[in-house]
PDB file of N, CA and C in Angstrom:
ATOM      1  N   UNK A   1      99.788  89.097 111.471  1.00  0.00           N
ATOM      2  CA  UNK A   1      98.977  88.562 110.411  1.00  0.00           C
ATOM      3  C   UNK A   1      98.425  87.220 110.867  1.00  0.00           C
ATOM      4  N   UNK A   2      97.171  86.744 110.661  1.00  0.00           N
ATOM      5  CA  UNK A   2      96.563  85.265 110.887  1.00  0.00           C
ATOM      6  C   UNK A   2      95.527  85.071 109.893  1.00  0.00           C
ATOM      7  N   UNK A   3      95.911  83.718 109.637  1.00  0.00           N
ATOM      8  CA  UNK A   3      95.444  83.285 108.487  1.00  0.00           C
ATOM      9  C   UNK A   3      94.211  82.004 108.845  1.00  0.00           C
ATOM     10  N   UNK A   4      93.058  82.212 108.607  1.00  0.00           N
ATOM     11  CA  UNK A   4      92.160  80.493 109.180  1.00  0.00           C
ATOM     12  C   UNK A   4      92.358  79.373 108.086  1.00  0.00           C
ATOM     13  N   UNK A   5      93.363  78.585 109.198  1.00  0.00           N
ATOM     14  CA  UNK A   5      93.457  77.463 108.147  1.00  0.00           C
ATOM     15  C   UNK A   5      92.585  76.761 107.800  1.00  0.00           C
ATOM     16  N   UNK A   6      91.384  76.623 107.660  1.00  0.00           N
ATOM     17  CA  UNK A   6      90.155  76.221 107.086  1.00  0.00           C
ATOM     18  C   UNK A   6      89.961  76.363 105.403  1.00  0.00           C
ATOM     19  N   UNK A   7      90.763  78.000 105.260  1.00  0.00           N
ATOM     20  CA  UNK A   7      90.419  78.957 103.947  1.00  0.00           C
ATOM     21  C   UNK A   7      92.077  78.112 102.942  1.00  0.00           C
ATOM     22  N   UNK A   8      92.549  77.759 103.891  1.00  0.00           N
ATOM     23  CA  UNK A   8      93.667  77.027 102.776  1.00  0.00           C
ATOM     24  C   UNK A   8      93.353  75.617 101.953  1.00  0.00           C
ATOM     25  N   UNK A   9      93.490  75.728 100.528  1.00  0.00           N
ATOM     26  CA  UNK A   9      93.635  74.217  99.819  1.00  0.00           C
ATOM     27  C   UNK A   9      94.983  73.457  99.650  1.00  0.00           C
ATOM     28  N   UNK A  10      96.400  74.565  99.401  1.00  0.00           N
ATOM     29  CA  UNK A  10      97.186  74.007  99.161  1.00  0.00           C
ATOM     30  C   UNK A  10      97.877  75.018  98.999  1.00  0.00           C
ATOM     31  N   UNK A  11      99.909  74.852  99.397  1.00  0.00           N
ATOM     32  CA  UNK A  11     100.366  74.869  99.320  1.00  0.00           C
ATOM     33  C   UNK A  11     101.633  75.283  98.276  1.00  0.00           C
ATOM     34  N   UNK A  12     101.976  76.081  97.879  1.00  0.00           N
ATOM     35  CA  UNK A  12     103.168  75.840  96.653  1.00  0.00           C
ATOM     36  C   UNK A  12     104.478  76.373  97.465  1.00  0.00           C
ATOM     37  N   UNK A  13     105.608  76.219  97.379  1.00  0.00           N
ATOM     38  CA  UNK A  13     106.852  76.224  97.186  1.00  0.00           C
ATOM     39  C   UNK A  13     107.860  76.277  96.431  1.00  0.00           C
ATOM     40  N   UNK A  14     108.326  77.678  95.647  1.00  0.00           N
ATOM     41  CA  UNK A  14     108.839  77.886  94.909  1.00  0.00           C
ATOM     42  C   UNK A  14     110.774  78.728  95.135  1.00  0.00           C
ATOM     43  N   UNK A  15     111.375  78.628  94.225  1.00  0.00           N
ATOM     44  CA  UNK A  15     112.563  79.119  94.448  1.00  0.00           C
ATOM     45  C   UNK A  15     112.416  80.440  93.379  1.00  0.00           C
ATOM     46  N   UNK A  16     112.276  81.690  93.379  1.00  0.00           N
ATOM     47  CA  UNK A  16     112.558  82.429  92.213  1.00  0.00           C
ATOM     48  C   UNK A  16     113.577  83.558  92.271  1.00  0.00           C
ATOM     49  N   UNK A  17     114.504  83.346  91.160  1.00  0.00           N
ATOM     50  CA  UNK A  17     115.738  84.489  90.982  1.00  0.00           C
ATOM     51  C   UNK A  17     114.945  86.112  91.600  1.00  0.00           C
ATOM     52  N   UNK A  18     115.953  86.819  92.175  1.00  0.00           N
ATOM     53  CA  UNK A  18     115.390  88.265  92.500  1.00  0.00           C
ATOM     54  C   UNK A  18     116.213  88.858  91.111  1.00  0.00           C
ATOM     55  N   UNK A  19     115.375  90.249  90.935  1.00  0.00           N
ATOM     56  CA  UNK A  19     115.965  90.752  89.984  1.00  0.00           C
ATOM     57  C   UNK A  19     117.386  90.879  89.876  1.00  0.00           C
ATOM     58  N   UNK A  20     117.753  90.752  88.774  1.00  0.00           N
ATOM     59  CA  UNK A  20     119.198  91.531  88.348  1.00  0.00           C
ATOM     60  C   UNK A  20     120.348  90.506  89.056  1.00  0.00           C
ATOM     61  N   UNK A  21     119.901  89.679  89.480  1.00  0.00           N
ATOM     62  CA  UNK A  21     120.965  88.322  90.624  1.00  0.00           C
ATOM     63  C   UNK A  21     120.750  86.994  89.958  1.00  0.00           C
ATOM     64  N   UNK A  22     121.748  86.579  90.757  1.00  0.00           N
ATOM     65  CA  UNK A  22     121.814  85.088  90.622  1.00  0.00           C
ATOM     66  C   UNK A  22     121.218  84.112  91.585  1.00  0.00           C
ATOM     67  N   UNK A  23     120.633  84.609  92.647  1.00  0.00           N
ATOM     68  CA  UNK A  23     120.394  84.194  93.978  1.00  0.00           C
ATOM     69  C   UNK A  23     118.987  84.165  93.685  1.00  0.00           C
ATOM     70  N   UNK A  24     118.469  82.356  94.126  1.00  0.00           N
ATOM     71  CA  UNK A  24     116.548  82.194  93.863  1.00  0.00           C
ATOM     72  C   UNK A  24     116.623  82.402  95.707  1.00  0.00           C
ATOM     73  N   UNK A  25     115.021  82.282  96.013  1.00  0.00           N
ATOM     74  CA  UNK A  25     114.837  83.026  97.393  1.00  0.00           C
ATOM     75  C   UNK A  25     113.430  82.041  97.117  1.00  0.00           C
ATOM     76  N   UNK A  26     113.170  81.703  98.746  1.00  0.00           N
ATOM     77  CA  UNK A  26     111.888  80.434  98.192  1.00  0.00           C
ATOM     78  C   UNK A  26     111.122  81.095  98.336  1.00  0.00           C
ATOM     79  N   UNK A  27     109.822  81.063  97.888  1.00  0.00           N
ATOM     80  CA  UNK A  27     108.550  81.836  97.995  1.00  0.00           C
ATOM     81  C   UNK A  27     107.615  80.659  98.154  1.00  0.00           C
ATOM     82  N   UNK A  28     106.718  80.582  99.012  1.00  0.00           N
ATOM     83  CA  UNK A  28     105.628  80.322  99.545  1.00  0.00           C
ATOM     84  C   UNK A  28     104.386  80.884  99.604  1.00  0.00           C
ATOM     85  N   UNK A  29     103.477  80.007  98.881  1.00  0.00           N
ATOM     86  CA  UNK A  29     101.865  80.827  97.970  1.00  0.00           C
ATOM     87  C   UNK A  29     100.622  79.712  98.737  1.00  0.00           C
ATOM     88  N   UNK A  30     100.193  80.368  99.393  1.00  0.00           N
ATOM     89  CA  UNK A  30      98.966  79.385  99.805  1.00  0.00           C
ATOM     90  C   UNK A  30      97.644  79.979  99.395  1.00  0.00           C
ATOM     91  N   UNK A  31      97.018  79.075  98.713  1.00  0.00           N
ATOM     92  CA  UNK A  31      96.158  79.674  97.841  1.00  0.00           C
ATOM     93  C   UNK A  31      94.511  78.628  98.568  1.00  0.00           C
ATOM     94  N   UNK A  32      93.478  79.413  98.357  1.00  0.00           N
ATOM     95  CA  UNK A  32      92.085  78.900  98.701  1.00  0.00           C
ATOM     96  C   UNK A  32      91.720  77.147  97.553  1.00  0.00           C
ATOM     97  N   UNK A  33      90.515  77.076  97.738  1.00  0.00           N
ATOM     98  CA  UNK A  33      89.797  75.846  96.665  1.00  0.00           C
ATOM     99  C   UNK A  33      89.850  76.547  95.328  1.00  0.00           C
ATOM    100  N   UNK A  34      89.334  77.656  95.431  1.00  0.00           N
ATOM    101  CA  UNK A  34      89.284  78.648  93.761  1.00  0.00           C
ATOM    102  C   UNK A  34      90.664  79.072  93.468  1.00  0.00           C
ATOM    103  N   UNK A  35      91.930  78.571  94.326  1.00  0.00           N
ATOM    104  CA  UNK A  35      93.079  79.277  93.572  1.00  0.00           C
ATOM    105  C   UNK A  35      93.485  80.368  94.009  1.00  0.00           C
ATOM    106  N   UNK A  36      92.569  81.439  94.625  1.00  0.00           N
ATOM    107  CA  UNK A  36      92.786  82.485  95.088  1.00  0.00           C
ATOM    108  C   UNK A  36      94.001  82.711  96.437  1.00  0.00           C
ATOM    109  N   UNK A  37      94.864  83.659  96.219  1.00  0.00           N
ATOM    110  CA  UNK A  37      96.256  83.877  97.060  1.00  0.00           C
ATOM    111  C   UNK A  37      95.401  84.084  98.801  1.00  0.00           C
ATOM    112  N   UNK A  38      95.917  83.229  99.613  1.00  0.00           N
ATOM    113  CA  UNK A  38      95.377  83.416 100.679  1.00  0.00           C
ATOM    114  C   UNK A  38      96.504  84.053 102.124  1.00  0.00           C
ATOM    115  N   UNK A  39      97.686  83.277 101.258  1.00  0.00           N
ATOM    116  CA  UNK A  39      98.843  83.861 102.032  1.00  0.00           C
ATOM    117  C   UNK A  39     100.100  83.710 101.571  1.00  0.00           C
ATOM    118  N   UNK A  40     101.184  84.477 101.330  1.00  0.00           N
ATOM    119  CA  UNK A  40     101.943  84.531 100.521  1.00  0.00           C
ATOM    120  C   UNK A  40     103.233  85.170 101.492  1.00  0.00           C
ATOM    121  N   UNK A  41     104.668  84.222 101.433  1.00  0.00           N
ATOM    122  CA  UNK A  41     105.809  84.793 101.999  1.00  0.00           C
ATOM    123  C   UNK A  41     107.090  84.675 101.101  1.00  0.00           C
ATOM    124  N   UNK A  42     108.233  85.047 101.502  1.00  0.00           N
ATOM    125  CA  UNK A  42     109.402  85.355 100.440  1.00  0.00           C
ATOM    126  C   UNK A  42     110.517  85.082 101.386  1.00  0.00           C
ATOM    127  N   UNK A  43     111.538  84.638 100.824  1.00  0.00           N
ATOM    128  CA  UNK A  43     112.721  84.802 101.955  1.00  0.00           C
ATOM    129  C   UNK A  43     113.600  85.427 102.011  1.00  0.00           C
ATOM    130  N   UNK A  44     113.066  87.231 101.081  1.00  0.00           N
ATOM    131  CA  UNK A  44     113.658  87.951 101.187  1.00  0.00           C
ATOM    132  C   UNK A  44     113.152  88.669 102.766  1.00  0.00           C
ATOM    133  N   UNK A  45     112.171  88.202 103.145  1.00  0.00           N
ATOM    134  CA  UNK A  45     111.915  88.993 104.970  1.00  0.00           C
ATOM    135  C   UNK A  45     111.818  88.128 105.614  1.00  0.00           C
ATOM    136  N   UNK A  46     111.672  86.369 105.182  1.00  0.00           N
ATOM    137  CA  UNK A  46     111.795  85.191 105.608  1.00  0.00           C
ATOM    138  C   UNK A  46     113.302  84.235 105.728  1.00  0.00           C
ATOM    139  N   UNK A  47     113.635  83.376 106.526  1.00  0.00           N
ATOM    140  CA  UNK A  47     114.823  82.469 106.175  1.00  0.00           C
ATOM    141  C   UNK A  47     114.114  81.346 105.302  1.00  0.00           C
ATOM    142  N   UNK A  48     114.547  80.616 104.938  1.00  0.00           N
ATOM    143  CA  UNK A  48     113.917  79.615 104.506  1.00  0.00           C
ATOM    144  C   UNK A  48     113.173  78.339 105.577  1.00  0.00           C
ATOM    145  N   UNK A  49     114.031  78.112 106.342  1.00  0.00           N
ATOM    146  CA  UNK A  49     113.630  77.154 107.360  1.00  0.00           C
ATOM    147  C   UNK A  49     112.621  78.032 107.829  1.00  0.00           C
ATOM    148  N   UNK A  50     112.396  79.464 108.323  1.00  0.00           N
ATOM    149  CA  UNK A  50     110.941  79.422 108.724  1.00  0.00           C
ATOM    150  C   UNK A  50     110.069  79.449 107.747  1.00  0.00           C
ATOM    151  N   UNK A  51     110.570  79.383 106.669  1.00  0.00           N
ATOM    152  CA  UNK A  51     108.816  79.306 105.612  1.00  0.00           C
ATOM    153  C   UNK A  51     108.497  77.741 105.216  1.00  0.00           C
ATOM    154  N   UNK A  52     109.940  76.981 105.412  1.00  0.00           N
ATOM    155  CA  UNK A  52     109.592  75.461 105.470  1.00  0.00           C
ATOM    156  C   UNK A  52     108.783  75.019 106.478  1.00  0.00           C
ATOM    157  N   UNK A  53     108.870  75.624 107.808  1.00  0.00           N
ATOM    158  CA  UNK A  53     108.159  75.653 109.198  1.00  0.00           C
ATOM    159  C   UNK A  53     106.807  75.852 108.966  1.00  0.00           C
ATOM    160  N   UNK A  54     106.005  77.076 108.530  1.00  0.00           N
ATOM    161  CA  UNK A  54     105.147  77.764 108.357  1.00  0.00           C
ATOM    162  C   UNK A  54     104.141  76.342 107.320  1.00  0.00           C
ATOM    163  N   UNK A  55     104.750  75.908 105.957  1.00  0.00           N
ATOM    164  CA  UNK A  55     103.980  75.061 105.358  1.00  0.00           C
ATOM    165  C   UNK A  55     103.943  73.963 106.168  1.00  0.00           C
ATOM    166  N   UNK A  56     105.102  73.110 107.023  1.00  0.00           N
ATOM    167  CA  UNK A  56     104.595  72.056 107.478  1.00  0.00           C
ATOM    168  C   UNK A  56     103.770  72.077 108.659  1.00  0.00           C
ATOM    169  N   UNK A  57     103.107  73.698 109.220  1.00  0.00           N
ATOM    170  CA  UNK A  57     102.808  73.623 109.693  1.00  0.00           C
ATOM    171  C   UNK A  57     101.275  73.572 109.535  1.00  0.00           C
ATOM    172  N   UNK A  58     101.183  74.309 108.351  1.00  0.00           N
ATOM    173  CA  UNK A  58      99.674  74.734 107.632  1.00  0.00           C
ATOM    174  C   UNK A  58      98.820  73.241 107.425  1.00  0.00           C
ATOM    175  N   UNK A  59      99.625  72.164 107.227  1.00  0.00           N
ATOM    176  CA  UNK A  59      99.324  70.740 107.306  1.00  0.00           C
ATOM    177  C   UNK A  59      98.192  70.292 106.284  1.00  0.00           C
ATOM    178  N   UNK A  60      98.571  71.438 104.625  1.00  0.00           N
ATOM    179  CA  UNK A  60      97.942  71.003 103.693  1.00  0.00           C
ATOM    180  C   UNK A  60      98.853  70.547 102.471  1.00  0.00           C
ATOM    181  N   UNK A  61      98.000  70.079 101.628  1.00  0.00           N
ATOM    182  CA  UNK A  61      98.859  69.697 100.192  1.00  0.00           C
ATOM    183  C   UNK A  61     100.193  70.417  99.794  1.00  0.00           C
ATOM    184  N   UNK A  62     101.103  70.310  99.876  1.00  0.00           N
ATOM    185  CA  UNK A  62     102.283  71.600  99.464  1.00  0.00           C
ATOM    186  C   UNK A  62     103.075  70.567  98.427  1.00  0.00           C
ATOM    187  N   UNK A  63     103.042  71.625  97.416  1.00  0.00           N
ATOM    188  CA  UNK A  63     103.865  71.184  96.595  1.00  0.00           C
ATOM    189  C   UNK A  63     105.275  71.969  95.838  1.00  0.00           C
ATOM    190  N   UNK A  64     106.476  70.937  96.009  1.00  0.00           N
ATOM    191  CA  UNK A  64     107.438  72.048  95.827  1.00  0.00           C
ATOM    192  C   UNK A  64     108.722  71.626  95.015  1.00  0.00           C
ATOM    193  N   UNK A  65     108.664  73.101  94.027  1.00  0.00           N
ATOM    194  CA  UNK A  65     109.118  73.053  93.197  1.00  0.00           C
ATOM    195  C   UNK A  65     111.037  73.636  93.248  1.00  0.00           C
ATOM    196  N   UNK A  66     111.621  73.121  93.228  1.00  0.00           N
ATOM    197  CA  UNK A  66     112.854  73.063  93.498  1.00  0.00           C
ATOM    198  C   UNK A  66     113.855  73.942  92.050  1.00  0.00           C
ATOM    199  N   UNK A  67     113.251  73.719  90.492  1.00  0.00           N
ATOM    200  CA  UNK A  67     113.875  74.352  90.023  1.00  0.00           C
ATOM    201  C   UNK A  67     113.507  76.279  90.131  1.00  0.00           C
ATOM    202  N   UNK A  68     114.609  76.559  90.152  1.00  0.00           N
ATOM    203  CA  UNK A  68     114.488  78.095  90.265  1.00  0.00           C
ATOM    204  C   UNK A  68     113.552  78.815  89.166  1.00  0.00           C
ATOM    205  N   UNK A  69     113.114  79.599  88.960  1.00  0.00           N
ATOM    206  CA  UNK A  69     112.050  80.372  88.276  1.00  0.00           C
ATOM    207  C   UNK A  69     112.532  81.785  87.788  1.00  0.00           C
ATOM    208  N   UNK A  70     112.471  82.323  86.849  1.00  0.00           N
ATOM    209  CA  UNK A  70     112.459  83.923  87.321  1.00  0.00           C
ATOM    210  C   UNK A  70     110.942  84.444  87.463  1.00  0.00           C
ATOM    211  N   UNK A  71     111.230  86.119  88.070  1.00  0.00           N
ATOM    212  CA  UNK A  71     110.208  86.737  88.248  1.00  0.00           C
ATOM    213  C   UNK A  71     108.519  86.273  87.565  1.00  0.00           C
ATOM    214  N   UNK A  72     109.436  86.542  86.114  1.00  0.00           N
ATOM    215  CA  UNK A  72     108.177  86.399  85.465  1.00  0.00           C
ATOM    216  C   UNK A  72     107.929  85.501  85.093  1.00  0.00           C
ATOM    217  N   UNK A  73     108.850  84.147  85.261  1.00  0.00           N
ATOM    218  CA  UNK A  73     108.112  82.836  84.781  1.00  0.00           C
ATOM    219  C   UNK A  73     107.088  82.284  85.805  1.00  0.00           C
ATOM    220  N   UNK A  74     107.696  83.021  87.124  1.00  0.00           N
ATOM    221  CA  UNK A  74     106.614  82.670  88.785  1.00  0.00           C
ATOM    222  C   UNK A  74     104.892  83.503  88.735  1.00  0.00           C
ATOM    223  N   UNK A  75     105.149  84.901  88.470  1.00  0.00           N
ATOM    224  CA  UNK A  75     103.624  85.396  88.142  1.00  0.00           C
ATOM    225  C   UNK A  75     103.180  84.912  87.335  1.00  0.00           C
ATOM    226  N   UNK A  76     103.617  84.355  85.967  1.00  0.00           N
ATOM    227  CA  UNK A  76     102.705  83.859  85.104  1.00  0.00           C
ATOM    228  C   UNK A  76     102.110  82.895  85.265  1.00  0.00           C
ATOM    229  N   UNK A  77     103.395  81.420  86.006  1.00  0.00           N
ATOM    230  CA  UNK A  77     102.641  80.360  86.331  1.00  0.00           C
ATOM    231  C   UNK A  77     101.717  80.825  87.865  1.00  0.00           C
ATOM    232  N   UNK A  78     102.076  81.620  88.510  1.00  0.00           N
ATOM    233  CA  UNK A  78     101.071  82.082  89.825  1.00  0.00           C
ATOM    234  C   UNK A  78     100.678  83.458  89.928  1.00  0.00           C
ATOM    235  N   UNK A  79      99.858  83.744  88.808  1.00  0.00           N
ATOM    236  CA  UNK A  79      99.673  85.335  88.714  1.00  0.00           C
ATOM    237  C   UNK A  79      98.558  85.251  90.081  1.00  0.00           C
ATOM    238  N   UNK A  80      98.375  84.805  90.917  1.00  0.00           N
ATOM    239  CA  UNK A  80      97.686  85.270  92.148  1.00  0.00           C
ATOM    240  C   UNK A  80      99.067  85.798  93.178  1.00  0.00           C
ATOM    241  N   UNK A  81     100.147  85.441  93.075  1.00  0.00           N
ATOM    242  CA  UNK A  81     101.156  85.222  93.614  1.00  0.00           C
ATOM    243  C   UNK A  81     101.554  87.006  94.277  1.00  0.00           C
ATOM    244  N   UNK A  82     101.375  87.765  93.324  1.00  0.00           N
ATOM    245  CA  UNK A  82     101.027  89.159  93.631  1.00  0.00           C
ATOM    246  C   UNK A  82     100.138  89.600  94.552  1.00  0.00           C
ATOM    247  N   UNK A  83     101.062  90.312  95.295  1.00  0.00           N
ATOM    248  CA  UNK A  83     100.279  91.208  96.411  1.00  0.00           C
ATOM    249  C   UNK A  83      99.717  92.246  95.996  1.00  0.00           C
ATOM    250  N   UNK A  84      98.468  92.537  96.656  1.00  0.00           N
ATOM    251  CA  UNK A  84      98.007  94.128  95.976  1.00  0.00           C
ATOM    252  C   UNK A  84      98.459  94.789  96.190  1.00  0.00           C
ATOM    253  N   UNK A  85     100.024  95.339  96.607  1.00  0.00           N
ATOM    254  CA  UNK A  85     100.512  96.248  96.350  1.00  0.00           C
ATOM    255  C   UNK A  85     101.702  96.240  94.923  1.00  0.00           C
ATOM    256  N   UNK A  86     101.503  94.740  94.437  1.00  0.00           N
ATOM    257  CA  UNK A  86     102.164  94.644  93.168  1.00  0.00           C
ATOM    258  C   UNK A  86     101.339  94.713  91.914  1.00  0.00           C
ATOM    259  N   UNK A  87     100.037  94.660  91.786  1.00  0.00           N
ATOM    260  CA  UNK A  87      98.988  94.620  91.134  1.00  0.00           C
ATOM    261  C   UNK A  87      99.039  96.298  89.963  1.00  0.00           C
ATOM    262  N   UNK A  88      99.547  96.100  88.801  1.00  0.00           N
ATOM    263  CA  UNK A  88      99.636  97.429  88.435  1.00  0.00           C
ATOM    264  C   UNK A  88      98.673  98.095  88.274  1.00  0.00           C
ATOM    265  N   UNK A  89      97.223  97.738  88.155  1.00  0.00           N
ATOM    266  CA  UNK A  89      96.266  98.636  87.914  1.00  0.00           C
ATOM    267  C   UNK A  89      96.355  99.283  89.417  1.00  0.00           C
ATOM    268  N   UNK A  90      96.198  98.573  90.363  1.00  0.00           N
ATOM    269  CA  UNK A  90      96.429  98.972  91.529  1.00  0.00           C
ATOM    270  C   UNK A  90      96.684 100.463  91.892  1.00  0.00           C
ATOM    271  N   UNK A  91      98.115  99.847  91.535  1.00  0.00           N
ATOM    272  CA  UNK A  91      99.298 100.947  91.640  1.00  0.00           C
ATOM    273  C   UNK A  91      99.234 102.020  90.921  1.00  0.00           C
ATOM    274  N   UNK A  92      98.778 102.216  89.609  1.00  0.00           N
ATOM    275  CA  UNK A  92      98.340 103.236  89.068  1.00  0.00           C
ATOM    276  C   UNK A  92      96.953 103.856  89.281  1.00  0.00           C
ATOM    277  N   UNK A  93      95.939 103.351  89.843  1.00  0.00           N
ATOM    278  CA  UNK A  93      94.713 104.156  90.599  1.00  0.00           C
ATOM    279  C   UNK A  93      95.176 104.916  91.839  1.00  0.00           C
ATOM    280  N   UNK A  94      96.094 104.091  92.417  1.00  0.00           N
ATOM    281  CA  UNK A  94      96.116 104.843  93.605  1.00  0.00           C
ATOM    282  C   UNK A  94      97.141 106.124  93.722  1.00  0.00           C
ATOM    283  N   UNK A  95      98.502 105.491  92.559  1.00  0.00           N
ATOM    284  CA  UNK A  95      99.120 107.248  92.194  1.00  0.00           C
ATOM    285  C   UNK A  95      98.390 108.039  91.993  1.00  0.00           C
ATOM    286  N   UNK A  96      96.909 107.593  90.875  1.00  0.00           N
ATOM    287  CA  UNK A  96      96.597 108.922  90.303  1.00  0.00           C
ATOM    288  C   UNK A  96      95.663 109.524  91.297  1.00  0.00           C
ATOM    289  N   UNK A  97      95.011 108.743  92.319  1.00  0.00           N
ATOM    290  CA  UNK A  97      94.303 109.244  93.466  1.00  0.00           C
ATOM    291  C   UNK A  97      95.208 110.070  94.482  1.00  0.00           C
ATOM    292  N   UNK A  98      96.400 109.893  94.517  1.00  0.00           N
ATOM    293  CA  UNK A  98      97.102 110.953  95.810  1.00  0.00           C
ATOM    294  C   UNK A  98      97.227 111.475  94.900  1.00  0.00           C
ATOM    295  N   UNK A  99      97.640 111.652  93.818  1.00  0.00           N
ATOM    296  CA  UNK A  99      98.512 112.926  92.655  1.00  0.00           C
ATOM    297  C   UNK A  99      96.730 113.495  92.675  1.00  0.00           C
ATOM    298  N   UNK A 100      95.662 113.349  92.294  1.00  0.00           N
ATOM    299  CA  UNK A 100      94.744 114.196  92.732  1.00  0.00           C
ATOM    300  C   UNK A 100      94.078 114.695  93.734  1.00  0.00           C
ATOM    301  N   UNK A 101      94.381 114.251  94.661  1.00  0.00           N
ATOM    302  CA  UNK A 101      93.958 114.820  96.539  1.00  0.00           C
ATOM    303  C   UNK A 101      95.225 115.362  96.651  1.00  0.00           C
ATOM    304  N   UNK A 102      96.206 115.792  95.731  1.00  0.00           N
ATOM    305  CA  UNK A 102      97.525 116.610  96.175  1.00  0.00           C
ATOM    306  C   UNK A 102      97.170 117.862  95.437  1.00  0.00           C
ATOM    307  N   UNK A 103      96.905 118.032  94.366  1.00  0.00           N
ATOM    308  CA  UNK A 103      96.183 118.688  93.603  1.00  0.00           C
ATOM    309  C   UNK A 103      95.643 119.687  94.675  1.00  0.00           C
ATOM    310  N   UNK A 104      94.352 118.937  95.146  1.00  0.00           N
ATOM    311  CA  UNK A 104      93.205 119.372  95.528  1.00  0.00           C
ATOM    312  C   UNK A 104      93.331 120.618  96.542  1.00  0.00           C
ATOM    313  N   UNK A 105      94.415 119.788  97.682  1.00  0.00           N
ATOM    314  CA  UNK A 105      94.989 120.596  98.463  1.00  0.00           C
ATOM    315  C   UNK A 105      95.593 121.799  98.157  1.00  0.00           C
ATOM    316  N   UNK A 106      96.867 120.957  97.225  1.00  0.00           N
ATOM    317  CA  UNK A 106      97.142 123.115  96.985  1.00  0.00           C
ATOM    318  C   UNK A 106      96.262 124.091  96.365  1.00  0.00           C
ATOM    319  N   UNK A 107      95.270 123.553  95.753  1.00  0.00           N
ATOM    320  CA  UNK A 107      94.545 124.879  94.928  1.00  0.00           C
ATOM    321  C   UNK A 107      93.319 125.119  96.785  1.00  0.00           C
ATOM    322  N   UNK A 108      93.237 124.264  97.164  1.00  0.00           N
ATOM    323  CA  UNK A 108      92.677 124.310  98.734  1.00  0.00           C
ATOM    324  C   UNK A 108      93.415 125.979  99.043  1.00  0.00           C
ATOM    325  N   UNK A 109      95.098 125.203  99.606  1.00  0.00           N
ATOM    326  CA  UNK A 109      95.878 126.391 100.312  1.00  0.00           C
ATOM    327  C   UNK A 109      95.874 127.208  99.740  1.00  0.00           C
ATOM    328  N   UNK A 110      95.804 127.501  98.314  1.00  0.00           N
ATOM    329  CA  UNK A 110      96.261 128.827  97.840  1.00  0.00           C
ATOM    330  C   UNK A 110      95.078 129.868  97.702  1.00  0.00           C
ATOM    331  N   UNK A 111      93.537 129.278  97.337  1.00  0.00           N
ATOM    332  CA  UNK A 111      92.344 129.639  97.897  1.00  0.00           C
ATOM    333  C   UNK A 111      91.932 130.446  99.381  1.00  0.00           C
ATOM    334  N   UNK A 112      92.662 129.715 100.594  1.00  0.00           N
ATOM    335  CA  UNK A 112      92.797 130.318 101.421  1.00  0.00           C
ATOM    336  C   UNK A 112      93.899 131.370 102.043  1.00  0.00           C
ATOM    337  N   UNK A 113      95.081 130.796 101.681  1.00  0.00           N
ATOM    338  CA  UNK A 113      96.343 132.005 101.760  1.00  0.00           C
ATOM    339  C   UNK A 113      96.124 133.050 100.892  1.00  0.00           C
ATOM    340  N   UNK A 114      95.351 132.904  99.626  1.00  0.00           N
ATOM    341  CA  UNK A 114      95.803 133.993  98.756  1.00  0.00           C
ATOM    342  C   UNK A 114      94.436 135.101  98.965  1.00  0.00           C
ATOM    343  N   UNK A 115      93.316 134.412  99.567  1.00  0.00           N
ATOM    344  CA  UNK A 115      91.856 135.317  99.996  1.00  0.00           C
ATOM    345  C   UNK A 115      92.358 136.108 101.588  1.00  0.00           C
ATOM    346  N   UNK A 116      93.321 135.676 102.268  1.00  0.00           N
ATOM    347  CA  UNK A 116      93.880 135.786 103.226  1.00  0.00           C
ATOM    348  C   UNK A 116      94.273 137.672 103.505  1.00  0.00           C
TER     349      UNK A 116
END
């Protein structure tokens, strides 16, 4: 992944509970001038020291927030914070797009096996 640090404004640093635990995990949101998510890490695939690494390296505004968060108090205050693969409209266009190209196929195979 590479990111042009040009497209970064700033920085956030957050701690947020994972579900169903007691354990916050820092998350790191670098977002454009408009706010928009430009790059986004977790230290559930991250340690922390490398995502502390990563912002001081980005060498913009970071600001960081030390009390823990949950899930949903973090999307709300950073609903860019979501990846498009967390995005539910997303996620529901694209089920209903394989659940219909799955469709498609078997009435496909059975068209041809059953003319067969």
């Amino acid at each position: 992944m590479s990111v042009e640090r040009s497209r970064l404004d700033r920085v956030f640093l957050n701690r947020v509970y994972r579900t169903g635990s007691t354990e916050a995990l820092t998350q790191l949101l670098g977002v454009d001038a408009m706010g928009r998510r430009v790059l986004g890490m977790n230290a559930l695939f991250w340690t922390d020291e490398d995502i502390q690494l990563i912002a001081d390296a980005l060498e913009v505004q970071t600001t960081v927030d030390p009390t823990p968060l949950s899930r949903r108090e973090y999307y709300r205050a950073f609903p860019t914070a979501r990846g498009w693969y967390l995005s539910r409209p997303l996620v529901v266009v694209a089920t209903l797009s394989v659940a219909i190209l799955l469709v498609l196929v078997v009435l496909t195979l059975e068209r041809v096996v059953g003319t067969a």
